[in-house]
C-alpha atoms as a PDB file:
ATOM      1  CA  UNK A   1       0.000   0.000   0.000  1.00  0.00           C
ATOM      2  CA  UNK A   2       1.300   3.206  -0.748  1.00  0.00           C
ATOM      3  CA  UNK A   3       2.490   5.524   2.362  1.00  0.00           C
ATOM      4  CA  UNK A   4       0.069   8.721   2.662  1.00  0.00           C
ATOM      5  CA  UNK A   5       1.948  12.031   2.361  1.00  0.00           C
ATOM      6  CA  UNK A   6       0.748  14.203   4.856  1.00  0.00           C
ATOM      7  CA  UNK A   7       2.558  17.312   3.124  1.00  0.00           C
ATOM      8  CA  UNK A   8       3.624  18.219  -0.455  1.00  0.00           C
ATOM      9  CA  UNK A   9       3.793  21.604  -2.268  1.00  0.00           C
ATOM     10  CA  UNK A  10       4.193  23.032  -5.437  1.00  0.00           C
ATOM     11  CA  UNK A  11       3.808  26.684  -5.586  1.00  0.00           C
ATOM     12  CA  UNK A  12       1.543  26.356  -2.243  1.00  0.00           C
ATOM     13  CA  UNK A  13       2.722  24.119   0.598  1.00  0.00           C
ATOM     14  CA  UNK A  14       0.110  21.788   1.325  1.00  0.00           C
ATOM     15  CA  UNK A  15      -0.908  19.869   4.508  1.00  0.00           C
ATOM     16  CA  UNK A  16      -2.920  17.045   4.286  1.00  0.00           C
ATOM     17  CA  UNK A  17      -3.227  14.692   7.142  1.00  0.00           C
ATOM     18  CA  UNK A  18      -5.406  11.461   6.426  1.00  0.00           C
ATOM     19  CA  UNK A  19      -9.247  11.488   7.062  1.00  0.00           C
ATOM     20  CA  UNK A  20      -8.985  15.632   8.016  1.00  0.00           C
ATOM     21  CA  UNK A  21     -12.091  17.893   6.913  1.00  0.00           C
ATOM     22  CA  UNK A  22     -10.690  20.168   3.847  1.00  0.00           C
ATOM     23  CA  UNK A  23     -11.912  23.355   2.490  1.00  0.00           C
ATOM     24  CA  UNK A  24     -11.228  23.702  -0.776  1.00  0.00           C
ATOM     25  CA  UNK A  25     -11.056  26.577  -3.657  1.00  0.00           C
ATOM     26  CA  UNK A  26      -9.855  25.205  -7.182  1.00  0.00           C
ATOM     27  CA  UNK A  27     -10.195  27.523 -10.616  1.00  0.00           C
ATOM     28  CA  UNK A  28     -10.094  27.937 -14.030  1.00  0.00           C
ATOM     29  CA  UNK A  29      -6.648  28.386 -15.573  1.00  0.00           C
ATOM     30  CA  UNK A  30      -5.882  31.974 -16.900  1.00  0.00           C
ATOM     31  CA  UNK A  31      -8.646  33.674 -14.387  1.00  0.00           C
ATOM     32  CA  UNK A  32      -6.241  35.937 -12.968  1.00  0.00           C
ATOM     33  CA  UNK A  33      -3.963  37.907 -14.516  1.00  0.00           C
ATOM     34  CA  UNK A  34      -0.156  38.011 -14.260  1.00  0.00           C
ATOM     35  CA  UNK A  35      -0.172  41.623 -12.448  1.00  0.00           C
ATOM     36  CA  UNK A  36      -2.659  39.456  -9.549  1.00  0.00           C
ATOM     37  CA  UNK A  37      -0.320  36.457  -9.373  1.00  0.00           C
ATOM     38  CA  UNK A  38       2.898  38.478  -9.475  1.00  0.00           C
ATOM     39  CA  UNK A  39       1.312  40.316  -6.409  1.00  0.00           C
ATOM     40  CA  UNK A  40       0.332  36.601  -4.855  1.00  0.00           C
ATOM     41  CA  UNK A  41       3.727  35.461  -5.293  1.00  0.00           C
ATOM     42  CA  UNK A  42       5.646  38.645  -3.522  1.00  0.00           C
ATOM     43  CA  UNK A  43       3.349  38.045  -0.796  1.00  0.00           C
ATOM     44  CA  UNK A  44       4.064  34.388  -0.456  1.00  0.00           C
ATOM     45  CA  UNK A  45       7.750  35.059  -0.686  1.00  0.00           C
ATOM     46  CA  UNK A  46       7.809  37.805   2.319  1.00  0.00           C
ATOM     47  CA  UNK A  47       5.352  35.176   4.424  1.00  0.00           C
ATOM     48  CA  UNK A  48       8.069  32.419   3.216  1.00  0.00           C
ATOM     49  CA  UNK A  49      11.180  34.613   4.507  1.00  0.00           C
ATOM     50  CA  UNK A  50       9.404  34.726   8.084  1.00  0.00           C
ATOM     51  CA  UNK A  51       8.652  30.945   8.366  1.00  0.00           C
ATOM     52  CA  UNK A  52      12.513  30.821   7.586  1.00  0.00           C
ATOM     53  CA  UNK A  53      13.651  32.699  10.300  1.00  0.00           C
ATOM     54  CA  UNK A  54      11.079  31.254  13.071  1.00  0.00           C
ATOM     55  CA  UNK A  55      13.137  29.833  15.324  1.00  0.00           C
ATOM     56  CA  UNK A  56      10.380  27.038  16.404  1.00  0.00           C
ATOM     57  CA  UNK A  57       7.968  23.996  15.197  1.00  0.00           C
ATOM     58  CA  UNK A  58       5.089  25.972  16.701  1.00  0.00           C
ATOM     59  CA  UNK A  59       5.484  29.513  15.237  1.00  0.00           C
ATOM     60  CA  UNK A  60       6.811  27.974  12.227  1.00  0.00           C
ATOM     61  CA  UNK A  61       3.085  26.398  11.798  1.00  0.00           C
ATOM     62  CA  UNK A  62       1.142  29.228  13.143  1.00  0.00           C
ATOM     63  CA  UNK A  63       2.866  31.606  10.631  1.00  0.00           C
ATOM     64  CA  UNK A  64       2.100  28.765   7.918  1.00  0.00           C
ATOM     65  CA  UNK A  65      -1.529  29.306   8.712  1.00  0.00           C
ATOM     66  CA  UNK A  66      -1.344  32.828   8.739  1.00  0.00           C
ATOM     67  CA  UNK A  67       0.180  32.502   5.005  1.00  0.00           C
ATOM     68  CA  UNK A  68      -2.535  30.200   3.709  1.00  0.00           C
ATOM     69  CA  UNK A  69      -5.183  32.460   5.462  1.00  0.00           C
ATOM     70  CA  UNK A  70      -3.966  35.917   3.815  1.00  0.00           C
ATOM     71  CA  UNK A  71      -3.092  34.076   0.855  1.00  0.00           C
ATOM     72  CA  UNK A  72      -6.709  33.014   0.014  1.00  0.00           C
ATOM     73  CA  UNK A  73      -8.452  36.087   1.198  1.00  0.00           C
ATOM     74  CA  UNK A  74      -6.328  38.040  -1.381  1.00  0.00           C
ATOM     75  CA  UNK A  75      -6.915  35.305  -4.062  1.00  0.00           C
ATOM     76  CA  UNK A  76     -10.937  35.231  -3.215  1.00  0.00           C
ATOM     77  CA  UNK A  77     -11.401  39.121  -3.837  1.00  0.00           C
ATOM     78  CA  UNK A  78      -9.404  39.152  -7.102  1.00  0.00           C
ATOM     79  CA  UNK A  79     -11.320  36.080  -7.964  1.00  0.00           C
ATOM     80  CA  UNK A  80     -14.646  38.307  -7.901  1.00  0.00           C
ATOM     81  CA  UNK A  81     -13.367  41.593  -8.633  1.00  0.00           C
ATOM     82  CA  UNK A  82     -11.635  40.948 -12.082  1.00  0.00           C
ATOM     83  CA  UNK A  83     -14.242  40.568 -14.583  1.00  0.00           C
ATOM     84  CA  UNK A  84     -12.304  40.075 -17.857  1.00  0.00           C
ATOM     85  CA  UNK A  85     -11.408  36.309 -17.247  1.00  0.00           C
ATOM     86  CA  UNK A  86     -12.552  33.061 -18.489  1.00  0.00           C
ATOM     87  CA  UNK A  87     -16.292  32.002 -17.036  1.00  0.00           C
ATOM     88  CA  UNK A  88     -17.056  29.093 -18.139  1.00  0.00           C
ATOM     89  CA  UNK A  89     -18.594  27.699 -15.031  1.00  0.00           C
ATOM     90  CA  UNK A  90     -21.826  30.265 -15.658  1.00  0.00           C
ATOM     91  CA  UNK A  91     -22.073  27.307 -18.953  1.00  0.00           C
ATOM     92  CA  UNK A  92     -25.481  25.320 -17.185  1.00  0.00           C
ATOM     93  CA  UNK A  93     -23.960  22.263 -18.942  1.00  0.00           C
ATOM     94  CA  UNK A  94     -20.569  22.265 -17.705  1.00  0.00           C
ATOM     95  CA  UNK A  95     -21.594  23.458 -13.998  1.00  0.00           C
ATOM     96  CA  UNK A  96     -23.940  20.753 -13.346  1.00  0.00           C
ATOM     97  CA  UNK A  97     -21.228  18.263 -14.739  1.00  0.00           C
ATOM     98  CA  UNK A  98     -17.994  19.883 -12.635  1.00  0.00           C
ATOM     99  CA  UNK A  99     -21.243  19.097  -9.991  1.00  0.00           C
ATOM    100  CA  UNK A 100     -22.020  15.302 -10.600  1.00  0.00           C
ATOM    101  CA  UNK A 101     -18.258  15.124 -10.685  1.00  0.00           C
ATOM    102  CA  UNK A 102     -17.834  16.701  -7.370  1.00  0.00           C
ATOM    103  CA  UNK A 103     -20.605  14.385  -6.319  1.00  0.00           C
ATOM    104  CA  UNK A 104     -19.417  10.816  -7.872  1.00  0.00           C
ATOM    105  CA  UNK A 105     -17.039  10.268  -5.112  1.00  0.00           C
ATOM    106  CA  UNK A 106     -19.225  11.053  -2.144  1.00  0.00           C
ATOM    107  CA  UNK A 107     -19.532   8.600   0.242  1.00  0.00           C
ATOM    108  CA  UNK A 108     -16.980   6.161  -1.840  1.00  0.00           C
ATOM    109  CA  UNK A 109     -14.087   8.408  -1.410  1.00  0.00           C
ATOM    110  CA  UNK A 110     -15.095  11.181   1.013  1.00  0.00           C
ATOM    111  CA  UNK A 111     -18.197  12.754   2.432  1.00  0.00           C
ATOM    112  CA  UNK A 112     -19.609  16.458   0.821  1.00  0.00           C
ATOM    113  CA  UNK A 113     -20.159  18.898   3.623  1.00  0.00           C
ATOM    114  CA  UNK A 114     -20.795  21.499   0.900  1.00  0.00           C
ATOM    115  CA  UNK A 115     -19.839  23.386  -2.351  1.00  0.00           C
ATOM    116  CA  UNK A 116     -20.528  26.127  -4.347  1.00  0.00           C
ATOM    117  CA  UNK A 117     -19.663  26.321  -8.152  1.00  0.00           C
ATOM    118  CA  UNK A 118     -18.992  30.212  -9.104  1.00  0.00           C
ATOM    119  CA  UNK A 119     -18.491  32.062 -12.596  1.00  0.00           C
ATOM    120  CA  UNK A 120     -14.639  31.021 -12.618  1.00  0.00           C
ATOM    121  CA  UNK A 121     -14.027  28.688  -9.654  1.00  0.00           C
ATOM    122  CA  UNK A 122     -15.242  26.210  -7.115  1.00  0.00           C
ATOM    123  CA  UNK A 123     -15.456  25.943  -3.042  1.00  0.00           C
ATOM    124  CA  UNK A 124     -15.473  23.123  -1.436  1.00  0.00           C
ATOM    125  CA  UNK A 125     -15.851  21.303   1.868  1.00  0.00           C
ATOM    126  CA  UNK A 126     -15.299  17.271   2.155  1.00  0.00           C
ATOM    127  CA  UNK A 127     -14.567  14.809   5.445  1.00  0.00           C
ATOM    128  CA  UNK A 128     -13.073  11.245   6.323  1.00  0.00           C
ATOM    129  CA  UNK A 129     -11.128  11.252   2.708  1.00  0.00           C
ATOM    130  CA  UNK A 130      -9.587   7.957   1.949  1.00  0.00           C
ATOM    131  CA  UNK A 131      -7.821   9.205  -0.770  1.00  0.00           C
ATOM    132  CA  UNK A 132      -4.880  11.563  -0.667  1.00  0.00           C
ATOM    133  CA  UNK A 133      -6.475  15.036  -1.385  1.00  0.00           C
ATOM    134  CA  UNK A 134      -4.263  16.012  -4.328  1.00  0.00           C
ATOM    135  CA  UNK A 135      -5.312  12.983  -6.436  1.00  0.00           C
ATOM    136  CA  UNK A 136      -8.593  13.240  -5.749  1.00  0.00           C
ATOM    137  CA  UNK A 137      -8.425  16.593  -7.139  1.00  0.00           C
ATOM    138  CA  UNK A 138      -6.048  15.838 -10.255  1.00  0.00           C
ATOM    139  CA  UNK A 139      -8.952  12.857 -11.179  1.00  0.00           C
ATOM    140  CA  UNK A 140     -11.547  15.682 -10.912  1.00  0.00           C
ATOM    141  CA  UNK A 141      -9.973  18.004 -12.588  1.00  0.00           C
ATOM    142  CA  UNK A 142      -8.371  15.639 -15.284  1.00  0.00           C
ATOM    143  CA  UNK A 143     -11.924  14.324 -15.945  1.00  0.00           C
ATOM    144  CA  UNK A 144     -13.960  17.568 -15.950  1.00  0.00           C
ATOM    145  CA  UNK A 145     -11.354  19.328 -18.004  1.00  0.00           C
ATOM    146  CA  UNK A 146     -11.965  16.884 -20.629  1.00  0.00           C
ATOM    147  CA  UNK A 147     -15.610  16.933 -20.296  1.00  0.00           C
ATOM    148  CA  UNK A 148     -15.707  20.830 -20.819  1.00  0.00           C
ATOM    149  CA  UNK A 149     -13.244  21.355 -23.552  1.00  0.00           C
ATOM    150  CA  UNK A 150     -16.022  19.013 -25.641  1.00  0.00           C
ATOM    151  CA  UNK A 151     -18.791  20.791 -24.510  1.00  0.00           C
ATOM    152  CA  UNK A 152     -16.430  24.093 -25.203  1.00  0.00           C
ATOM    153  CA  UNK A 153     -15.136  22.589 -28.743  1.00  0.00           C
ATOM    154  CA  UNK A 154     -11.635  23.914 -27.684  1.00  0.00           C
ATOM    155  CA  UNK A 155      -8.748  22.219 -26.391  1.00  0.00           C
ATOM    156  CA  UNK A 156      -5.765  23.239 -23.662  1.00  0.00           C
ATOM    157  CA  UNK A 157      -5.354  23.527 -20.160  1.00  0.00           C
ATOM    158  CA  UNK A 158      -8.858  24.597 -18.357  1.00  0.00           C
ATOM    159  CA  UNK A 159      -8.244  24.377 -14.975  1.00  0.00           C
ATOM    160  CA  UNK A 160      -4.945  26.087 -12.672  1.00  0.00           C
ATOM    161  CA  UNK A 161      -2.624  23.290 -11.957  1.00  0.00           C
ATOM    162  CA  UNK A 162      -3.073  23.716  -8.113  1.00  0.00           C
ATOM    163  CA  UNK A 163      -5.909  24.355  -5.708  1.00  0.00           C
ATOM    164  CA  UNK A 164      -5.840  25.978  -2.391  1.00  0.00           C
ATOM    165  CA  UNK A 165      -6.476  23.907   0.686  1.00  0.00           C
ATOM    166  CA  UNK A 166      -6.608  23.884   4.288  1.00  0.00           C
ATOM    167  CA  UNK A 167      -7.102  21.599   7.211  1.00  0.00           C
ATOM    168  CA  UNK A 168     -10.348  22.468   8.725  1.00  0.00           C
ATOM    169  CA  UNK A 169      -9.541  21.864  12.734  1.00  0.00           C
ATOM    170  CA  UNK A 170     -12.748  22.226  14.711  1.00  0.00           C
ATOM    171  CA  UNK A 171     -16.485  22.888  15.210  1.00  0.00           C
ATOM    172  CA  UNK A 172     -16.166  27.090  14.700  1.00  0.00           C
ATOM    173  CA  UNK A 173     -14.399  26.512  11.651  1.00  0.00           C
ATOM    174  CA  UNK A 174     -16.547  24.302  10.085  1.00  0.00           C
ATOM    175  CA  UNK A 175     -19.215  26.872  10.682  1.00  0.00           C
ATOM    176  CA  UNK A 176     -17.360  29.960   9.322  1.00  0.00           C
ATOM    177  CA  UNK A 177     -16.305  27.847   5.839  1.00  0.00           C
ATOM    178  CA  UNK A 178     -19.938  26.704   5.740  1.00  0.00           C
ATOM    179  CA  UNK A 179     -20.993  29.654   6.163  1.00  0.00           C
ATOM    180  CA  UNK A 180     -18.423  31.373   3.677  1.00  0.00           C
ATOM    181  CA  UNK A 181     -19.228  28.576   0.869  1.00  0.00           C
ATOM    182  CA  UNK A 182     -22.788  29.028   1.024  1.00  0.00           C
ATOM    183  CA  UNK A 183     -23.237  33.042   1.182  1.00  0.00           C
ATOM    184  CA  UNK A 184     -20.403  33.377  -1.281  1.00  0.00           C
ATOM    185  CA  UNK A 185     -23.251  34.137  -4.429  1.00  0.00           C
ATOM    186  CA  UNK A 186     -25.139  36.278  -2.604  1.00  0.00           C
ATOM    187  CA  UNK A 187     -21.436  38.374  -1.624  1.00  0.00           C
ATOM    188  CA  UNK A 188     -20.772  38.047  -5.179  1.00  0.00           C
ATOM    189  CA  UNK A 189     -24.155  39.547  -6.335  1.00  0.00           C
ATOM    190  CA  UNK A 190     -25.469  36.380  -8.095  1.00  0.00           C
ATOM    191  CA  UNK A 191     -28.732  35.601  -6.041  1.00  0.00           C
ATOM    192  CA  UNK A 192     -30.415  37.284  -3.154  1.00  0.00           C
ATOM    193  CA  UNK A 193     -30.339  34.490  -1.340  1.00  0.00           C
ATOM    194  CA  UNK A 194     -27.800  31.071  -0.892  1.00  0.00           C
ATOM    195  CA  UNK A 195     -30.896  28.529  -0.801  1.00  0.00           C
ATOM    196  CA  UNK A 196     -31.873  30.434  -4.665  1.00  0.00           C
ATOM    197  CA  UNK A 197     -28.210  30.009  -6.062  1.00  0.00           C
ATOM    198  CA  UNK A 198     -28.569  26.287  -8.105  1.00  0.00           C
ATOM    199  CA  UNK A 199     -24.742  25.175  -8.244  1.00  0.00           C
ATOM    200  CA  UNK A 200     -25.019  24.896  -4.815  1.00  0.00           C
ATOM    201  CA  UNK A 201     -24.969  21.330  -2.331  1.00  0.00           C
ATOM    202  CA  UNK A 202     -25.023  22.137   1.791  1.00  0.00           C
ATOM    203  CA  UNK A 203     -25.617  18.404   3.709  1.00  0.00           C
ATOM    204  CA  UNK A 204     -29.131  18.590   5.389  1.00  0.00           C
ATOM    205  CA  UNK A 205     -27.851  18.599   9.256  1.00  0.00           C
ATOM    206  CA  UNK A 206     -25.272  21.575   9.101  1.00  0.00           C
ATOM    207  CA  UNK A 207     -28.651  23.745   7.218  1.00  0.00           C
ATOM    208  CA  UNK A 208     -28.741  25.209  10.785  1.00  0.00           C
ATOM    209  CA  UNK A 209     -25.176  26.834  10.479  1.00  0.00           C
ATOM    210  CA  UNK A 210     -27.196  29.114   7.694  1.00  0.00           C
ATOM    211  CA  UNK A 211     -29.899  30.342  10.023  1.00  0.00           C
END
């Protein structure tokens, strides 16, 4: 059996501990523009230079969650804010099948807690994953990528090589993602309300987080 790698990165670090609750934010490929990533990547770099210097495990960590956190919160508002980028998630057809695919592996590979597919990217929130998180991604974007470029009639890369994750670690946090996930239409000015937005899944028990 192969050994589970708790941590990998590419241009992100990435931790991913076995059976752990992950939110997740994945996108289309070219839906930011070099100015935003060049930005990104400065960022990441100064974060980088003060996980260096830390002279402990536990800051080391604590300022590794601080870089994932500011990373993403930067990354969400461009994600909205730039409107000249590829949406081809707004496509009926290839939102409900980035959906199903999203949904094939529940309860086989993980459980959905929720997700919400936007105009140029996709939130999610999955527990108890068997599978090491990065390959369940690269099988659903390797398979929905193919799936859109037909429906598209175009070829080439049509999602980012690399998602964003992070560990979910307890009860409040599973409420503010939740929460997050769900609203995020209604922030972005797509529906009035999260129950009316239709590329949507929240699991029946944690509907009271939304009340």
């Amino acid at each position: 059996m192969e050994k589970h790698k708790e941590y990998y990165r590419r241009r992100l670090p990435h931790i991913q501990p076995q059976n752990a609750a992950f939110f997740i934010t994945f996108r289309l490929a070219n839906s930011l523009p070099i100015n935003a990533v060049l930005e990104l990547i400065m960022e990441q770099q100064n974060m980088e230079n003060r996980i260096i210097k830390a002279n402990n495990i536990q800051l080391k960590r604590k300022l590794l969650e601080e870089k994932q956190r500011k990373y993403f919160g930067h990354f969400d508002e461009y994600l909205e804010r730039i409107k000249k980028n590829p949406k081809w998630l707004v496509k009926a057809e290839i939102a409900e099948m980035v959906g199903d695919s999203i949904k094939f592996y529940d309860g086989k590979t993980y459980t959905i807690i929720a997700f919400c597919i936007m105009p140029n990217h996709v939130h999610l929130i999955i527990e108890n994953c068997k599978m090491q998180l990065f390959k369940v991604m690269q099988k659903i974007k390797s398979y929905t990528a193919i799936k859109a470029n037909r429906i598209l009639n175009c070829n080439g890369q049509f999602w980012h090589h690399e998602s964003y994750d992070r560990v979910i670690r307890d009860r409040s946090e599973y409420d503010n993602f939740i929460w997050y996930v769900m609203q995020n239409p209604v922030k972005a000015g797509l529906c009035n309300n999260w129950k009316n937005w239709r590329w949507s899944y929240l699991k029946t028990e944690y509907y009271n987080v939304m009340e």
